[in-house]
Protein backbone atom coordinates (compact mmCIF):
# COMPACT_ATOMS: atom_id res chain seq x y z
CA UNK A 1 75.62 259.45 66.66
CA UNK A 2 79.57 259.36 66.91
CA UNK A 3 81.33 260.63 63.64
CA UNK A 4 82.64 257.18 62.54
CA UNK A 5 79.36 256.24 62.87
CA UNK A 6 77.78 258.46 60.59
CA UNK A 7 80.56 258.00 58.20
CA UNK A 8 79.73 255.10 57.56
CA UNK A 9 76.21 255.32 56.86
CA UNK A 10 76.47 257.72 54.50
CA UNK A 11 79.09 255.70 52.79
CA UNK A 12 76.11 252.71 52.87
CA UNK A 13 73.61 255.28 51.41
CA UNK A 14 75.67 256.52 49.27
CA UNK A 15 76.82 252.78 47.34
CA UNK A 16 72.83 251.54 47.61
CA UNK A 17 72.20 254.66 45.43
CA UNK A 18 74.72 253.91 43.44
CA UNK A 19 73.85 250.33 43.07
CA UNK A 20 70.14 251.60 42.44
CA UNK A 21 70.79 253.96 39.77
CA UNK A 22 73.61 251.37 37.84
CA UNK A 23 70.34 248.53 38.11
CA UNK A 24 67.94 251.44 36.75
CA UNK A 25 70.68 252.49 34.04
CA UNK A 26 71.38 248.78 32.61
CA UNK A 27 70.25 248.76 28.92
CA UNK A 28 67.84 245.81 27.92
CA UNK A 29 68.90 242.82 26.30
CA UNK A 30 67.49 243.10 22.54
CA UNK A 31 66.56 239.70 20.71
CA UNK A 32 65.16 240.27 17.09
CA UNK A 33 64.49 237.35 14.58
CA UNK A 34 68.37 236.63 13.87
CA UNK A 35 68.58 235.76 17.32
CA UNK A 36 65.87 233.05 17.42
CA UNK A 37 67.25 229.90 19.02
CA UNK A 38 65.83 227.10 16.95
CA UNK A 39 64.91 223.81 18.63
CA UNK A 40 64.49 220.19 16.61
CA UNK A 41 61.74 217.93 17.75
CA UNK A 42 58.75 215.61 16.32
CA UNK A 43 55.34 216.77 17.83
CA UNK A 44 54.39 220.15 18.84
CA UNK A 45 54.77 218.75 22.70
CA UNK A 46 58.08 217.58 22.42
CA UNK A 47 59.33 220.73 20.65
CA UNK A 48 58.34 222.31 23.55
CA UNK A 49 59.90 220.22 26.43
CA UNK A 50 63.39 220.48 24.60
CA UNK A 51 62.93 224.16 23.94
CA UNK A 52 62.56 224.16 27.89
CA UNK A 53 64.96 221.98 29.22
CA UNK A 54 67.32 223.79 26.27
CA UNK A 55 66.13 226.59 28.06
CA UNK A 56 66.93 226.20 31.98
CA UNK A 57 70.07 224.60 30.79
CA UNK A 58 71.04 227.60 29.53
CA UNK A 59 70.22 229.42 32.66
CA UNK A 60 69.03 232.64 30.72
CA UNK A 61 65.99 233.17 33.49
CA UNK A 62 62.44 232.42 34.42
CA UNK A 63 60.77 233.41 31.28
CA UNK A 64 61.03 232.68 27.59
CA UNK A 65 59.04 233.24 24.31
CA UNK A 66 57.99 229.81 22.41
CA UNK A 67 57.48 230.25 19.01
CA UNK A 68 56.36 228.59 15.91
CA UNK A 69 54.43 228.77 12.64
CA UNK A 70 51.47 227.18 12.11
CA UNK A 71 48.81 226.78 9.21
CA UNK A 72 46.86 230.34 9.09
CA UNK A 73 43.94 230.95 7.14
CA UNK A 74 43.95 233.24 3.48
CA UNK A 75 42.54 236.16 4.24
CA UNK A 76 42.55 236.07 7.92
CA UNK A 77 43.67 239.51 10.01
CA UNK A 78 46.35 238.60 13.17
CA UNK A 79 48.51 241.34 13.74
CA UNK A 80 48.33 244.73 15.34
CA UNK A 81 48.84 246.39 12.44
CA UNK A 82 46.43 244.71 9.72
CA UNK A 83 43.91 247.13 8.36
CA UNK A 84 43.99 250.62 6.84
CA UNK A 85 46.82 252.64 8.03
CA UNK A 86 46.61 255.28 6.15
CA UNK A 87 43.54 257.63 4.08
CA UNK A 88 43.56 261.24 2.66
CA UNK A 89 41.82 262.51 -0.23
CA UNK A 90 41.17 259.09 -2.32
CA UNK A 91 44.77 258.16 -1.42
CA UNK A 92 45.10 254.91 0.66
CA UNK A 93 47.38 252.41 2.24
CA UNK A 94 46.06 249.12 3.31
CA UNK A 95 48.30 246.90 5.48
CA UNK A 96 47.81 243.21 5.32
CA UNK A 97 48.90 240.12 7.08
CA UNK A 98 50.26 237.21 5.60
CA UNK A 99 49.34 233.72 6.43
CA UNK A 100 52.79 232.54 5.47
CA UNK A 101 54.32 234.64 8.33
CA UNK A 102 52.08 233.98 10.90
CA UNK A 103 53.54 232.94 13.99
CA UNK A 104 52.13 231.87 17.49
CA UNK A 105 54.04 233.00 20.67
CA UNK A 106 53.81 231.40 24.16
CA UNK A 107 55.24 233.35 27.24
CA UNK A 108 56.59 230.82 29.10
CA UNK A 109 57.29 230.85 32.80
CA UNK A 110 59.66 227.67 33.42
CA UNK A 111 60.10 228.35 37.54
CA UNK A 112 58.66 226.01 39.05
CA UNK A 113 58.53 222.29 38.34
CA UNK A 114 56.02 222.45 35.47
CA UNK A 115 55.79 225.32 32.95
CA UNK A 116 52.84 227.91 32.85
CA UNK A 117 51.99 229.92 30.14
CA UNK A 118 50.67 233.04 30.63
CA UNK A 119 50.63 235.24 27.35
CA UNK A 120 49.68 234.48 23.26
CA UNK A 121 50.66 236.50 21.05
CA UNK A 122 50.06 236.17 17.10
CA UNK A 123 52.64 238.52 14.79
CA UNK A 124 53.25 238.76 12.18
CA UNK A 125 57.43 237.50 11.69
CA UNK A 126 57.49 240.07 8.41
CA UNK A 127 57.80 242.73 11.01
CA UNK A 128 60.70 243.46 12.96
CA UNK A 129 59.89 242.69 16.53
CA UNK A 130 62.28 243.49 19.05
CA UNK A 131 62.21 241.17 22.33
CA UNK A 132 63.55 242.82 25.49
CA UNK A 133 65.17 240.89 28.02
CA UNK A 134 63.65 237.39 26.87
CA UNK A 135 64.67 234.97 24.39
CA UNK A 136 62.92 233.33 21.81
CA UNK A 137 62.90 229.55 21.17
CA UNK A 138 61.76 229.08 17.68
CA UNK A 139 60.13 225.34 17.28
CA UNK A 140 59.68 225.91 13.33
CA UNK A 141 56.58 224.46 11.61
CA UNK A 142 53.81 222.80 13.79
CA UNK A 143 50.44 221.30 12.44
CA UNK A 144 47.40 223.24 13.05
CA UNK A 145 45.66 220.15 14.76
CA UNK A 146 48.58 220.70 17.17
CA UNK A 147 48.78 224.03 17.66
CA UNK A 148 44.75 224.62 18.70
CA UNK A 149 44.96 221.25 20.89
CA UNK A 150 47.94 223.43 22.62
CA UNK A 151 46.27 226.72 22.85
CA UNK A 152 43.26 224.57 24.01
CA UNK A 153 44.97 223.05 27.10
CA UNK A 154 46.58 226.90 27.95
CA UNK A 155 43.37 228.19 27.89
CA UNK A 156 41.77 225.79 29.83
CA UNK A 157 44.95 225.54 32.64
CA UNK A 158 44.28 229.06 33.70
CA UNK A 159 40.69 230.02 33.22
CA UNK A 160 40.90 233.06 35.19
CA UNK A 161 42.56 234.76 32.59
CA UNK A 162 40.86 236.57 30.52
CA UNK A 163 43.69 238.75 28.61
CA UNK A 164 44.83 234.79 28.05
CA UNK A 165 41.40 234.09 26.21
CA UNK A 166 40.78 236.72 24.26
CA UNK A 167 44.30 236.39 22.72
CA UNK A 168 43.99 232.68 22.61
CA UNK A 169 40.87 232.95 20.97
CA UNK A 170 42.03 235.56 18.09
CA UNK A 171 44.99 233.02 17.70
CA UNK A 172 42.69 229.93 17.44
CA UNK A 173 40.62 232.09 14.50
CA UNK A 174 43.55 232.48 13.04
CA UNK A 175 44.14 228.94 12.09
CA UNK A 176 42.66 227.05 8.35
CA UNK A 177 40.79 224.58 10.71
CA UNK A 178 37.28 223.39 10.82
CA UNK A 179 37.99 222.75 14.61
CA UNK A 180 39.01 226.46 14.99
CA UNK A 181 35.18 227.04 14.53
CA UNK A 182 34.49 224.39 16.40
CA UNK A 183 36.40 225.76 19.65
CA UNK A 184 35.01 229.34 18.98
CA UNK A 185 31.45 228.00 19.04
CA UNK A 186 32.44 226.03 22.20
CA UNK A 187 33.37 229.06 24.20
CA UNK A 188 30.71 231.45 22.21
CA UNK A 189 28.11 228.25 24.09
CA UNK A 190 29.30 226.68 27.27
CA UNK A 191 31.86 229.57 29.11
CA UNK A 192 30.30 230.70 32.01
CA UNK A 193 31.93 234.79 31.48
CA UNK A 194 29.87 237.11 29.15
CA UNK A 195 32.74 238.48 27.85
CA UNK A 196 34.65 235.48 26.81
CA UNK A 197 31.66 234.57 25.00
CA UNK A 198 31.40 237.79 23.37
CA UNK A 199 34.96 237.21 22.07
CA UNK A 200 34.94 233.68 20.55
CA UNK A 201 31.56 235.93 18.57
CA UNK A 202 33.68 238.35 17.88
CA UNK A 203 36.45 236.22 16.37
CA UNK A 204 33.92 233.90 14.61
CA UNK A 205 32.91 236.95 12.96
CA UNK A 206 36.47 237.43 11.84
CA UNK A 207 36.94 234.50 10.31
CA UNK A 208 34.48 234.98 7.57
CA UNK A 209 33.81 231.48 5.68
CA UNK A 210 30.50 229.81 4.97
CA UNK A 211 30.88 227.52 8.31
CA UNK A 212 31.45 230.45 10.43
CA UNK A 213 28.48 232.05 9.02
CA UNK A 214 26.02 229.52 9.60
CA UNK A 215 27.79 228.89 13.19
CA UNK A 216 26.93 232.63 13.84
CA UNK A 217 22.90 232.65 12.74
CA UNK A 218 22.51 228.83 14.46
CA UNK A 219 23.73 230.90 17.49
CA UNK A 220 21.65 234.05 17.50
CA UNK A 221 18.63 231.69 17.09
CA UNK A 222 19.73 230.01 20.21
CA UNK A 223 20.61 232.31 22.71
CA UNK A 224 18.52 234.57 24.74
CA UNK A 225 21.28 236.95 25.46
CA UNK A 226 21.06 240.78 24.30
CA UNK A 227 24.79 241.14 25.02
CA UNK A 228 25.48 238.23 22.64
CA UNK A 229 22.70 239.02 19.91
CA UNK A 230 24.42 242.50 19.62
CA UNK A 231 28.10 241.07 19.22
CA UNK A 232 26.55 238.14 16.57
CA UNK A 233 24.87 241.16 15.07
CA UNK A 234 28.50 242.95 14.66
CA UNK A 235 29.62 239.59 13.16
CA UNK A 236 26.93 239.36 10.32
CA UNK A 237 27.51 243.17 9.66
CA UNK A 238 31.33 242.42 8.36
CA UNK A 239 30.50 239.65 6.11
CA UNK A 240 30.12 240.48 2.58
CA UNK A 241 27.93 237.34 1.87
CA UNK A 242 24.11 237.36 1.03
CA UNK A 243 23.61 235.26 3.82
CA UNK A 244 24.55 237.74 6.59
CA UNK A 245 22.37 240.27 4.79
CA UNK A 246 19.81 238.79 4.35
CA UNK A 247 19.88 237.43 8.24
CA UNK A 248 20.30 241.33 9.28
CA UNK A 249 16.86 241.88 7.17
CA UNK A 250 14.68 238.93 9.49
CA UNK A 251 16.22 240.38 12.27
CA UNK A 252 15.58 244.01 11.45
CA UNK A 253 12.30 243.32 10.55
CA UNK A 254 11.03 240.08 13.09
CA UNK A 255 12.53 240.35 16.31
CA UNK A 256 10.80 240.71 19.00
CA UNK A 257 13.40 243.01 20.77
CA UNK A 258 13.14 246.75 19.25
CA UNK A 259 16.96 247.22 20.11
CA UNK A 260 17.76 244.13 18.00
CA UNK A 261 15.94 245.55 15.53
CA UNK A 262 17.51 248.65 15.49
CA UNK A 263 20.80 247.22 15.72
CA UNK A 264 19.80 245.24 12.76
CA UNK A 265 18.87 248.35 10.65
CA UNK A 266 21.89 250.51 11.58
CA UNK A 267 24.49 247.50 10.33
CA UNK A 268 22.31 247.12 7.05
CA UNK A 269 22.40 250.75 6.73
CA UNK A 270 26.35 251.04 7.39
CA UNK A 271 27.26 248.15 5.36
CA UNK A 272 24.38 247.78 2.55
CA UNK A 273 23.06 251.34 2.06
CA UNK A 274 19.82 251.09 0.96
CA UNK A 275 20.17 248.11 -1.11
CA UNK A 276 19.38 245.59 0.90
CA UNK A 277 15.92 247.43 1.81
CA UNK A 278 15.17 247.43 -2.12
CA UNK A 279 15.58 243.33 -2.81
């Protein structure tokens, strides 16, 4: 290798290593709340084709958050920080989420000719959220009727995601809808993957109304699967109504299956005590 030669190679190395550690050392771009870009529209659908065409217009990238608020339940837990937070000697903090700030948000990937979601997140917009490197197109208030027949069609556009239908399906029980219950019985029945099923349960045993209730016993009395008996077990177990109790008590005491039964017994025990066993 001649001098000149090798001069400039090491020149080339040494500006690719340069150029490497400059890409590694750029700072993210940081979007909070106050930088939401609101978009105007009528239905939920049209919302979102402005916020996308408003969107590539822009030329800001491949991938944007779509956001909007939507009807949530009283009561209902959404966000990764609901629940206690904090215990020590009597003392306690319980964090709650609140319906009024619940917010659906749709990773968007606008590439090719048609846009594909592929993440659903619920927050909670009281928090502060930082968004790295991806804007957020907030599309305001959006009927619940709306938002679930959305979330439906994601869900259904890409059913080899399962990260996608668990988080669809906590953001579906989210929503003050008799048709929420309606889709988590749906996939709780008819989805062919154990686990999915096990999720809408799961979530149905979140939401914590009458309807749900009943949707959960009509189900255990259907199904012949252990995996699913245990999760509508786990359901009953964190209602507070007589119903589930006394549901845990036939089970605990008439099923056929001696690990439902002791499944049964151990909920009733961690939840009722010995009450229950005393009635």
């Amino acid at each position: 290798m001649t001098r000149k030669l090798f001069f400039a190679l090491a020149v080339t190395l040494i500006t690719l290593g340069c150029a490497a550690t400059q890409a590694q050392d750029k700072p993210k771009r940081e979007y909070t709340k106050a930088d939401f870009i609101n978009v105007d529209g009528g239905s939920l659908n049209d919302k979102l084709d402005r916020a996308v065409k408003q969107f590539k217009a822009a030329r800001q990238g491949e991938t944007v958050w779509l956001a909007y608020h939507f009807p949530a339940r009283a009561g209902t837990s959404y966000g990764p920080f609901t629940g206690m937070i904090y215990y020590d000697e009597g003392i306690k903090l319980e964090r709650k989420d609140d319906p009024a700030s619940a917010a659906i948000f749709l990773l968007a990937d606008v590439s090719a000719s048609s846009t594909k979601f592929s993440k659903i997140r619920t927050l909670d917009l009281r928090e502060p959220y930082v968004f790295e490197d991806r804007q957020v197109y907030w599309l305001g208030e959006v009927d619940a009727n709306q938002s679930l027949a959305q979330l439906e069609s994601i869900l259904r556009a890409d059913k080899e995601n399962k990260d996608l239908a668990r988080s669809g399906l906590r953001a579906i029980a989210t929503h003050d809808s008799s048709r929420a219950i309606a889709l988590l019985k749906e996939y709780a029945t008819n989805d062919a993957r154990v686990d999915v099923q096990r999720s809408a349960i799961a979530n149905l045993g979140r939401v914590k109304t009458a309807e749900s209730l009943a949707t959960l016993i009509e189900l255990y009395d259907k199904t012949a699967s252990n995996e699913l008996k245990e999760e509508i077990i786990g359901g009953l177990g964190r209602s507070d109504d007589r119903q589930a109790s006394d549901k845990l008590l036939s089970i605990a005491r008439n099923d056929p299956d001696p690990k439902m039964r002791q499944r049964a017994v151990r909920r009733l025990s961690s939840v009722r005590g010995n009450v229950v066993w005393s009635n």
